[in-house]
PDB file of N, CA and C in Angstrom:
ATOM      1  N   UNK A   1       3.903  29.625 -19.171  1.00  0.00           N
ATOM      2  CA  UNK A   1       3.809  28.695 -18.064  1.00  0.00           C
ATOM      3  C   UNK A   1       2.678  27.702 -18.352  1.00  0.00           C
ATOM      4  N   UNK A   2       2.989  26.417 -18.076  1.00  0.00           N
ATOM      5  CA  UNK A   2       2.223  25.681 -18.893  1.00  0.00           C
ATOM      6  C   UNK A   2       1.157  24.970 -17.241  1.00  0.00           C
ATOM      7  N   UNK A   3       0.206  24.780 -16.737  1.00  0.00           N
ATOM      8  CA  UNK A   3       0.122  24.573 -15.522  1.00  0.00           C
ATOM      9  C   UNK A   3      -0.958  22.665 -15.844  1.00  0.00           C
ATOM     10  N   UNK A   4      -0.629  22.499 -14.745  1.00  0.00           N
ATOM     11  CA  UNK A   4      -1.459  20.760 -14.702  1.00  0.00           C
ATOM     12  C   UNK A   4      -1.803  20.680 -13.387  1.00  0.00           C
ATOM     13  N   UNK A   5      -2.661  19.790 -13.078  1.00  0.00           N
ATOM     14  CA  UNK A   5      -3.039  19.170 -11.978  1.00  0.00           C
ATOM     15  C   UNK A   5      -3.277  17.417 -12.148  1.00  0.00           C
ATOM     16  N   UNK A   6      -2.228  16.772 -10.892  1.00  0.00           N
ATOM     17  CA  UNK A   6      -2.888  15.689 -10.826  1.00  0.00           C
ATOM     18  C   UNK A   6      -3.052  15.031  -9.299  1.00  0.00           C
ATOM     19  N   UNK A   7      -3.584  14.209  -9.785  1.00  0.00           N
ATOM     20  CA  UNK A   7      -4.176  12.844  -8.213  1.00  0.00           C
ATOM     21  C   UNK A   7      -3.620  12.332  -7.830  1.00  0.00           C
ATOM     22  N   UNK A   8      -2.762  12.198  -6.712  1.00  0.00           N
ATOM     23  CA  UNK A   8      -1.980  10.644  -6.491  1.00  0.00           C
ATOM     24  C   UNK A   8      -1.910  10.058  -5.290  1.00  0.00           C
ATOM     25  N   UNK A   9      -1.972   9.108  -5.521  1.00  0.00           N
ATOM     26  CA  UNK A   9      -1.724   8.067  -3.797  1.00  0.00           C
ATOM     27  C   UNK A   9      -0.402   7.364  -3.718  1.00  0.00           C
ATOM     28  N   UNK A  10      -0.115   7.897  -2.409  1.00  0.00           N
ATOM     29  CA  UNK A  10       0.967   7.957  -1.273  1.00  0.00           C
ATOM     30  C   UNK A  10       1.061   6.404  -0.973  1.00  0.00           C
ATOM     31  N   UNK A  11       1.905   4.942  -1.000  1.00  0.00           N
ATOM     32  CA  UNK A  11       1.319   4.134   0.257  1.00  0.00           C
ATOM     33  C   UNK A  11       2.875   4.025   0.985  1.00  0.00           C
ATOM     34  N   UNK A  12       2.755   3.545   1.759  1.00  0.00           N
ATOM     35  CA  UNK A  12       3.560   2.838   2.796  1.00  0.00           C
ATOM     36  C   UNK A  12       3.302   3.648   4.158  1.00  0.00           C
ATOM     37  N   UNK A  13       4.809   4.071   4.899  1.00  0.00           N
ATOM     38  CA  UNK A  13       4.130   4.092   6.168  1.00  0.00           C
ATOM     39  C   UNK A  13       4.371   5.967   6.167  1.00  0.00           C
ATOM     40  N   UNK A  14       2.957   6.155   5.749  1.00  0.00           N
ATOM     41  CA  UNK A  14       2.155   7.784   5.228  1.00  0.00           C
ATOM     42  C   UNK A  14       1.515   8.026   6.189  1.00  0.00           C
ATOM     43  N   UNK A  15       1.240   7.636   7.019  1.00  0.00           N
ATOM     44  CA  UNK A  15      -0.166   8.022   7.733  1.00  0.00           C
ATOM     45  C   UNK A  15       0.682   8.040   9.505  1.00  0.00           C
ATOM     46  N   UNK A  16       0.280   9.039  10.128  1.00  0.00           N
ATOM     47  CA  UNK A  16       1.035   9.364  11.429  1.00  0.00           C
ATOM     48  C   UNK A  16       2.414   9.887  11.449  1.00  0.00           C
ATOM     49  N   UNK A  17       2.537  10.130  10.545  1.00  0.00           N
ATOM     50  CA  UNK A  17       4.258  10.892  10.544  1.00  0.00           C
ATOM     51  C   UNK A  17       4.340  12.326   9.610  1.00  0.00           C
ATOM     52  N   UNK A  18       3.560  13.314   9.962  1.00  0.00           N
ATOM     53  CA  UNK A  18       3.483  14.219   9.560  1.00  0.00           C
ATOM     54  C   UNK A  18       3.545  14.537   7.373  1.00  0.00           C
ATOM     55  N   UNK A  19       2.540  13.715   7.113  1.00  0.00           N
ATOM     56  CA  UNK A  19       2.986  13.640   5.927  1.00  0.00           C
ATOM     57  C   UNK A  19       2.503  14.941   5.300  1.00  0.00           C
ATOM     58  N   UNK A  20       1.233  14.466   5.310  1.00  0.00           N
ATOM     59  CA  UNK A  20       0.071  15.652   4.813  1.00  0.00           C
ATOM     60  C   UNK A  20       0.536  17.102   4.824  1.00  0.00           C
ATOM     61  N   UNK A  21       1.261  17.413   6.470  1.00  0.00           N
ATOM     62  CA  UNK A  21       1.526  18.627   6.950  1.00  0.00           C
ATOM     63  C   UNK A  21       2.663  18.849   6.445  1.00  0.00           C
ATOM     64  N   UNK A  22       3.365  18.304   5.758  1.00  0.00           N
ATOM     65  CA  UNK A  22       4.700  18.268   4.953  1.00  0.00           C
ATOM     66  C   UNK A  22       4.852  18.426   3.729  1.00  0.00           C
ATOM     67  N   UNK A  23       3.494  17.596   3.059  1.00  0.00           N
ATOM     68  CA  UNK A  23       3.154  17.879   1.713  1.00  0.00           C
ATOM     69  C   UNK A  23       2.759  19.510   1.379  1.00  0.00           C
ATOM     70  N   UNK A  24       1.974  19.817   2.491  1.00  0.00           N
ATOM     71  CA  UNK A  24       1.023  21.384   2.637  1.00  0.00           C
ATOM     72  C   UNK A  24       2.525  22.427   2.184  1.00  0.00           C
ATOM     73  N   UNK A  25       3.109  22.317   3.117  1.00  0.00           N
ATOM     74  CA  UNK A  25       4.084  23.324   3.649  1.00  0.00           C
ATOM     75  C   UNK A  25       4.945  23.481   2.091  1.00  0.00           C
ATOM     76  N   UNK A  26       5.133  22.048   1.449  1.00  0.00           N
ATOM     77  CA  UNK A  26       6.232  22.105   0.587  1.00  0.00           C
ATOM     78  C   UNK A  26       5.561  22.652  -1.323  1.00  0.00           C
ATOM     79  N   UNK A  27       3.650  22.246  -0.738  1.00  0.00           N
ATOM     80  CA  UNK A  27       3.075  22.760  -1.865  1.00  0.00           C
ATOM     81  C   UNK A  27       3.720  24.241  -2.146  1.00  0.00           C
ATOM     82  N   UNK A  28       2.650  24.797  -0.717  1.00  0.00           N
ATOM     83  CA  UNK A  28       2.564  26.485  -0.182  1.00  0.00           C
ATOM     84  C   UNK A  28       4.036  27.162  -0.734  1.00  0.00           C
ATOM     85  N   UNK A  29       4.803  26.661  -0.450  1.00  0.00           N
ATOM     86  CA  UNK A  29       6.286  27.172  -0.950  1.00  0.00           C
ATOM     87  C   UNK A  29       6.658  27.577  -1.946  1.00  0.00           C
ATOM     88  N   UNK A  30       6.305  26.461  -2.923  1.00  0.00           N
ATOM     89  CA  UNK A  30       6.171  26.341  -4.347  1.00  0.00           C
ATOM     90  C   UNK A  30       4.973  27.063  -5.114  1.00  0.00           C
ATOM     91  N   UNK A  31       3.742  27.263  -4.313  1.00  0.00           N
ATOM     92  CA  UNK A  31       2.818  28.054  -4.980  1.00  0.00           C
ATOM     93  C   UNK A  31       2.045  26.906  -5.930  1.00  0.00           C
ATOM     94  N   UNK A  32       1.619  26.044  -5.001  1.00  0.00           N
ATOM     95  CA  UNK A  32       0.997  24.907  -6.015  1.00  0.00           C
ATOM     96  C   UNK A  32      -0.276  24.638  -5.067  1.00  0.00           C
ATOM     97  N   UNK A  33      -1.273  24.387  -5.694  1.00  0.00           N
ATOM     98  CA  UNK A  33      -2.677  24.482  -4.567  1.00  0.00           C
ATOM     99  C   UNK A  33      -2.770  22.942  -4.626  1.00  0.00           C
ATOM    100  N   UNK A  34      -3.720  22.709  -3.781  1.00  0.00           N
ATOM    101  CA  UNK A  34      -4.525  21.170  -3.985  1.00  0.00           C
ATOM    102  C   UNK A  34      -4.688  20.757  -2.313  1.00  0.00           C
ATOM    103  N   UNK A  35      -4.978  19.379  -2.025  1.00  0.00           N
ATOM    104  CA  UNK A  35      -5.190  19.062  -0.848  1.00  0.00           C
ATOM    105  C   UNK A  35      -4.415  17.529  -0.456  1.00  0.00           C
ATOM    106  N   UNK A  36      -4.593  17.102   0.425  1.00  0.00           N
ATOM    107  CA  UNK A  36      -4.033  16.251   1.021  1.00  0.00           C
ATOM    108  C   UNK A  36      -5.238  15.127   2.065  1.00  0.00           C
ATOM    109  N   UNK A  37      -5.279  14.133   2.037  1.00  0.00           N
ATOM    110  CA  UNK A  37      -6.028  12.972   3.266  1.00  0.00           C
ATOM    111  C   UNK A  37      -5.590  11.459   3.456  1.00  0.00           C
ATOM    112  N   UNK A  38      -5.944  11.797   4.508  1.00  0.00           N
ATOM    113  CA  UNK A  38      -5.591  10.091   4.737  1.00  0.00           C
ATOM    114  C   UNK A  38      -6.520   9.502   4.153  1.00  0.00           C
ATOM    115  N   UNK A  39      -6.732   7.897   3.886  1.00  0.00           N
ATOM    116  CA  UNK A  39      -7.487   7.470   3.132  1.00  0.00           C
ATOM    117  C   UNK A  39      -7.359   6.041   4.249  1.00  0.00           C
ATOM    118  N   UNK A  40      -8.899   5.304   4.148  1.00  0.00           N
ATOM    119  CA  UNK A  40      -9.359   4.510   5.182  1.00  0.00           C
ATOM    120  C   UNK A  40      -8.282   3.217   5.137  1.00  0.00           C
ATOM    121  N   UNK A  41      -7.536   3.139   3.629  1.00  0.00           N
ATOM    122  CA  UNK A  41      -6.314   1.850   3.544  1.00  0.00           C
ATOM    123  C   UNK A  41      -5.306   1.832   3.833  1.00  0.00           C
ATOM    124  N   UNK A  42      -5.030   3.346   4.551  1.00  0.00           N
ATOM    125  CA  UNK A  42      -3.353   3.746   5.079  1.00  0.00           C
ATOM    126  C   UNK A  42      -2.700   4.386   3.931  1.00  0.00           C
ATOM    127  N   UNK A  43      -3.197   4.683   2.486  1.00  0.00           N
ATOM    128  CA  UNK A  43      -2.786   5.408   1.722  1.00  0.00           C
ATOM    129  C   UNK A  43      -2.774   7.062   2.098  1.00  0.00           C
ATOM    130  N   UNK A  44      -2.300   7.716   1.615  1.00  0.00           N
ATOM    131  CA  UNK A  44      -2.344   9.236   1.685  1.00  0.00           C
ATOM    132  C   UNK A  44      -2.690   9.854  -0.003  1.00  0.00           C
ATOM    133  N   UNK A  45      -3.888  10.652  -0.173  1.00  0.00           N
ATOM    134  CA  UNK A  45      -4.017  10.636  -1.241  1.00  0.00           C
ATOM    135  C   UNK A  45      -3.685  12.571  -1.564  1.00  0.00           C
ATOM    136  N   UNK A  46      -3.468  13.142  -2.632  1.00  0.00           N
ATOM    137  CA  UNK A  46      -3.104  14.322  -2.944  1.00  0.00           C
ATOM    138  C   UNK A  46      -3.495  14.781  -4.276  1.00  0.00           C
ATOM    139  N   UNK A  47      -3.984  15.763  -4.177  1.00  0.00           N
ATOM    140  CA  UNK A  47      -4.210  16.956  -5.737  1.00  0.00           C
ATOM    141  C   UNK A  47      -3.236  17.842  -5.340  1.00  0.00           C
ATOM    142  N   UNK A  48      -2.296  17.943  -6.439  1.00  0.00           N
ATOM    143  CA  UNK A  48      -1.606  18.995  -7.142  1.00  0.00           C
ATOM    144  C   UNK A  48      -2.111  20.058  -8.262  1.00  0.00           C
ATOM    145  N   UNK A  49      -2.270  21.119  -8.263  1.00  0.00           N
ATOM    146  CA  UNK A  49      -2.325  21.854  -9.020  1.00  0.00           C
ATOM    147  C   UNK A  49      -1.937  23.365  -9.458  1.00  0.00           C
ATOM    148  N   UNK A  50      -0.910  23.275 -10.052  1.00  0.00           N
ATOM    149  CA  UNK A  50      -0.036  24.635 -10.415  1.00  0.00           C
ATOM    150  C   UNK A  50       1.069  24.339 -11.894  1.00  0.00           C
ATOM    151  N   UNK A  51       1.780  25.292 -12.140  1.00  0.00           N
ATOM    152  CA  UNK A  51       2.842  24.916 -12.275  1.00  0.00           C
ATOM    153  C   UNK A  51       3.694  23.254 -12.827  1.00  0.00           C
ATOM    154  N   UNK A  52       3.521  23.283 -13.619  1.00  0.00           N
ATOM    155  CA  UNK A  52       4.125  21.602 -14.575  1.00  0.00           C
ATOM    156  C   UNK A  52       5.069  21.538 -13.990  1.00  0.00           C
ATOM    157  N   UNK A  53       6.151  22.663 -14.303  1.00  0.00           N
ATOM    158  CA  UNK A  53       7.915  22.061 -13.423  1.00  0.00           C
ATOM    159  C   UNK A  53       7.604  21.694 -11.989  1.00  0.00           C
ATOM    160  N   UNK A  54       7.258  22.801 -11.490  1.00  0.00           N
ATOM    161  CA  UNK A  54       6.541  22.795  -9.964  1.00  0.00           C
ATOM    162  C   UNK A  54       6.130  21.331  -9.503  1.00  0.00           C
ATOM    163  N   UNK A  55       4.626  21.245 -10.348  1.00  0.00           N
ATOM    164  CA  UNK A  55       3.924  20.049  -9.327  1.00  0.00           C
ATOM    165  C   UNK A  55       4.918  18.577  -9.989  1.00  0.00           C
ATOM    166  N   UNK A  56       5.818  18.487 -11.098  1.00  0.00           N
ATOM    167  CA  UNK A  56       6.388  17.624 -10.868  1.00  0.00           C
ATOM    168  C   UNK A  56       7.594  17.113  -9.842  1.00  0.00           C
ATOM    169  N   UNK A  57       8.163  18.388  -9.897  1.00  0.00           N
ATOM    170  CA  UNK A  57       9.203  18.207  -9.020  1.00  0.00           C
ATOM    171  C   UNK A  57       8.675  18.328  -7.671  1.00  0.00           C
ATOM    172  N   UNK A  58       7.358  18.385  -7.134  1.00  0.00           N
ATOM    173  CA  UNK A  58       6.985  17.704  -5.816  1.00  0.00           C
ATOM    174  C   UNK A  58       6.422  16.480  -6.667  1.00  0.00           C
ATOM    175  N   UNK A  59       6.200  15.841  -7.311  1.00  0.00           N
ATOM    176  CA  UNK A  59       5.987  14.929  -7.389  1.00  0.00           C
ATOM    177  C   UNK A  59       7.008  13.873  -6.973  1.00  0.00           C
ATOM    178  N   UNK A  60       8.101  13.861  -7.786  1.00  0.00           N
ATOM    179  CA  UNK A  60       9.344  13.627  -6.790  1.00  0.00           C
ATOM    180  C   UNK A  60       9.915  13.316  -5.393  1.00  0.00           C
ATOM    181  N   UNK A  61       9.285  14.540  -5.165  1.00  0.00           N
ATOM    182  CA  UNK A  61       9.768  14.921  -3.208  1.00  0.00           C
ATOM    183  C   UNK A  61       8.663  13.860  -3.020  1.00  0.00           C
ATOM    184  N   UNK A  62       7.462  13.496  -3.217  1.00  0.00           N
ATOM    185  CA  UNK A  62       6.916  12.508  -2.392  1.00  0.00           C
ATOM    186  C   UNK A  62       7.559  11.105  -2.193  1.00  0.00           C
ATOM    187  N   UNK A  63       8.093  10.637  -3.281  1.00  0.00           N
ATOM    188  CA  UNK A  63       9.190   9.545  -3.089  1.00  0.00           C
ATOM    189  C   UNK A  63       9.790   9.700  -2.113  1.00  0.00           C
ATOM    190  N   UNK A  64      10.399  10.797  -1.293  1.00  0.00           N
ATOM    191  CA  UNK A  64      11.166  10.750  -0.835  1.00  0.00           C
ATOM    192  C   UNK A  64      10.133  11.411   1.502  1.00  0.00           C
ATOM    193  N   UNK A  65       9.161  12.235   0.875  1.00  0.00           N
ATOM    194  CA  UNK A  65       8.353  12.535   2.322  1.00  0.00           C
ATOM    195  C   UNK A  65       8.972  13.142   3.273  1.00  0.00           C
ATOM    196  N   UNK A  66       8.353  13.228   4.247  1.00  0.00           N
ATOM    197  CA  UNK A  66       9.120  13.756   5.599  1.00  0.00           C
ATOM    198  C   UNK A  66      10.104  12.580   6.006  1.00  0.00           C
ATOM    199  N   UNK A  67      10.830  13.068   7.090  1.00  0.00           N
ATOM    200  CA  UNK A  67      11.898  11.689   7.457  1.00  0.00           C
ATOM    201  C   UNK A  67      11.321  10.759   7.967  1.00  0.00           C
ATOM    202  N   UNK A  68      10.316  10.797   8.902  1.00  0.00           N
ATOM    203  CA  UNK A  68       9.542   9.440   9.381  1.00  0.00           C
ATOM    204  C   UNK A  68       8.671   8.507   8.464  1.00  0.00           C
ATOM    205  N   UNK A  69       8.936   9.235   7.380  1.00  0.00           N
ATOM    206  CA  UNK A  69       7.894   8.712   6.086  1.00  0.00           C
ATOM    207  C   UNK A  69       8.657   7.260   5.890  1.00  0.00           C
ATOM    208  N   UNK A  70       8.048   6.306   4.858  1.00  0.00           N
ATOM    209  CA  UNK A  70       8.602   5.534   4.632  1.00  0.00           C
ATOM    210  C   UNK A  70       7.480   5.342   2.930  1.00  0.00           C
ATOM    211  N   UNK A  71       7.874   5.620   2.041  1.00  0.00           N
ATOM    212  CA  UNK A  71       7.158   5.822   0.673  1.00  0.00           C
ATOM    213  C   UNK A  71       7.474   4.523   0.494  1.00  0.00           C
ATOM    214  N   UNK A  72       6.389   3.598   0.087  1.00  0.00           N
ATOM    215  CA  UNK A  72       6.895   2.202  -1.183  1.00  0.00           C
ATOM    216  C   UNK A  72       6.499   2.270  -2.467  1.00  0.00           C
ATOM    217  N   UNK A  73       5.168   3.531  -2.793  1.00  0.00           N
ATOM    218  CA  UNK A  73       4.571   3.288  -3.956  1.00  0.00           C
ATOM    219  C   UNK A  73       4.131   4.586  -4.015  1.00  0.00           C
ATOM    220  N   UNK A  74       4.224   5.707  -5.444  1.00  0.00           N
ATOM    221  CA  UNK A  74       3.330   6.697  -5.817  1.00  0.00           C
ATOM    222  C   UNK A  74       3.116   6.465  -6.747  1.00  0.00           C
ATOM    223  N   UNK A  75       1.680   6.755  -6.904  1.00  0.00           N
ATOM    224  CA  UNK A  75       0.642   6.823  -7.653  1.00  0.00           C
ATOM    225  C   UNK A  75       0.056   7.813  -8.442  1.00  0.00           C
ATOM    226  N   UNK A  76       0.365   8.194  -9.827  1.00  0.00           N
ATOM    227  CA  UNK A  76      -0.086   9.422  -9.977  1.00  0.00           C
ATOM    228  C   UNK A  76      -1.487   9.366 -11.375  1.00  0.00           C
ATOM    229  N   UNK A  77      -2.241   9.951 -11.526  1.00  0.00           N
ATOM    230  CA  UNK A  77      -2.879  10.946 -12.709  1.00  0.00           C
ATOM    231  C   UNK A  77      -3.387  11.745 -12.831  1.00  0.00           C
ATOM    232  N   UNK A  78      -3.114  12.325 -14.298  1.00  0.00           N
ATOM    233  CA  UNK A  78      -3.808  13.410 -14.562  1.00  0.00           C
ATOM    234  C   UNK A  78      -5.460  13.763 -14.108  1.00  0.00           C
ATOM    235  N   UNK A  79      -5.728  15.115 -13.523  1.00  0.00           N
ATOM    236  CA  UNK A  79      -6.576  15.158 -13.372  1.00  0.00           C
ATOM    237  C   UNK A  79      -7.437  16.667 -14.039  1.00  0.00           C
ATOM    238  N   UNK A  80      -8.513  17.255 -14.061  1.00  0.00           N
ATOM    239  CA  UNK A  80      -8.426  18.299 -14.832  1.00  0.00           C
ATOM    240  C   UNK A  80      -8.491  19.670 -13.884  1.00  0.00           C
ATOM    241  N   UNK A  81      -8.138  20.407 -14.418  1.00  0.00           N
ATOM    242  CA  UNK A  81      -7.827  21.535 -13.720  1.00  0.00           C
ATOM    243  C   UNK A  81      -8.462  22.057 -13.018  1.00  0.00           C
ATOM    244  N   UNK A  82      -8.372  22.641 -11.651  1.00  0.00           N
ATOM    245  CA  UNK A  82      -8.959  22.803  -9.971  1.00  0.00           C
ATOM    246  C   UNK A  82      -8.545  24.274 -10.155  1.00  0.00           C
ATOM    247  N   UNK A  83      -9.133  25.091 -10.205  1.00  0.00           N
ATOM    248  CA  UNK A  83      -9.265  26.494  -9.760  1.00  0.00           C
ATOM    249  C   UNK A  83      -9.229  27.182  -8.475  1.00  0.00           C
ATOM    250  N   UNK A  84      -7.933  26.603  -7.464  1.00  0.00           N
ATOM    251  CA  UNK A  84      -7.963  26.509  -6.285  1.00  0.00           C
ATOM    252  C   UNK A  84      -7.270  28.032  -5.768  1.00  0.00           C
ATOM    253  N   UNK A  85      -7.234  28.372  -4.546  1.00  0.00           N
ATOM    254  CA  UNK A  85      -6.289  29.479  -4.020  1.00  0.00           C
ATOM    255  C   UNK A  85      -5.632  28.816  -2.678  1.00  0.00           C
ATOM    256  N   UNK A  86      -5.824  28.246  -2.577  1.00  0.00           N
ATOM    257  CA  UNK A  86      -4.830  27.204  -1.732  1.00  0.00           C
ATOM    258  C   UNK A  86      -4.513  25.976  -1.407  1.00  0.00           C
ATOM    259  N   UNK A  87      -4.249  25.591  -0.415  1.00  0.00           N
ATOM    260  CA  UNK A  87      -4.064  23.772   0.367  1.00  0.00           C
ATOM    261  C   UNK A  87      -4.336  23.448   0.865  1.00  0.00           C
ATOM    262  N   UNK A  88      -4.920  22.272   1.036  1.00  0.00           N
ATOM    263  CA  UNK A  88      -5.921  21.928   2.791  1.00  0.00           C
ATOM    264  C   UNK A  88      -5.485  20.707   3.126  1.00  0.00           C
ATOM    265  N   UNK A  89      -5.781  20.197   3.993  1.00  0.00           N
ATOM    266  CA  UNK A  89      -5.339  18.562   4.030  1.00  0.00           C
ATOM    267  C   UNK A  89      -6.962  18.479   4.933  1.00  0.00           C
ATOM    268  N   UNK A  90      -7.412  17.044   5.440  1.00  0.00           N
ATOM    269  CA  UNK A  90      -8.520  16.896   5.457  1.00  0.00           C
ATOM    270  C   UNK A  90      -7.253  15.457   6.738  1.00  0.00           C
TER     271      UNK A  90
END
């Protein structure tokens, strides 16, 4: 199992439509740690870290968000590895 972590920012309309709490739920599932925040520009920003197939294929699902989401742009990089045991959003 080969595992990665990366950074990425969320934009469009991310912020008030349960994103974060959507991202959490769909990490937790998957068994992928990291966190989640809003960010002061209306971006939503995220660490992934688990699992390569894993955190890519939520990488993915963020394109796509909860249904009230409206994604125009993700943002991703590598970041180095977080020794986490879970998910938080902030």
């Amino acid at each position: 199992m080969t595992e990665k972590c990366v950074r990425i920012w969320v934009s469009g309309k991310v912020q008030g439509v349960g994103f974060r709490r959507a991202v959490q739920e769909r990490a937790l599932q998957e068994n992928v740690t990291g966190e989640a925040r809003n960010l002061a520009d209306g971006r939503v920003e995220v660490l992934l870290c688990g699992d390569s197939g894993k955190v890519n294929a939520l990488i993915q699902w963020l394109w796509q968000g909860p249904s009230a989401a409206r994604v125009s742009n993700v943002e991703v990089q590598d970041e180095r590895w977080w020794d986490r045991d879970n998910f938080v959003t902030y």
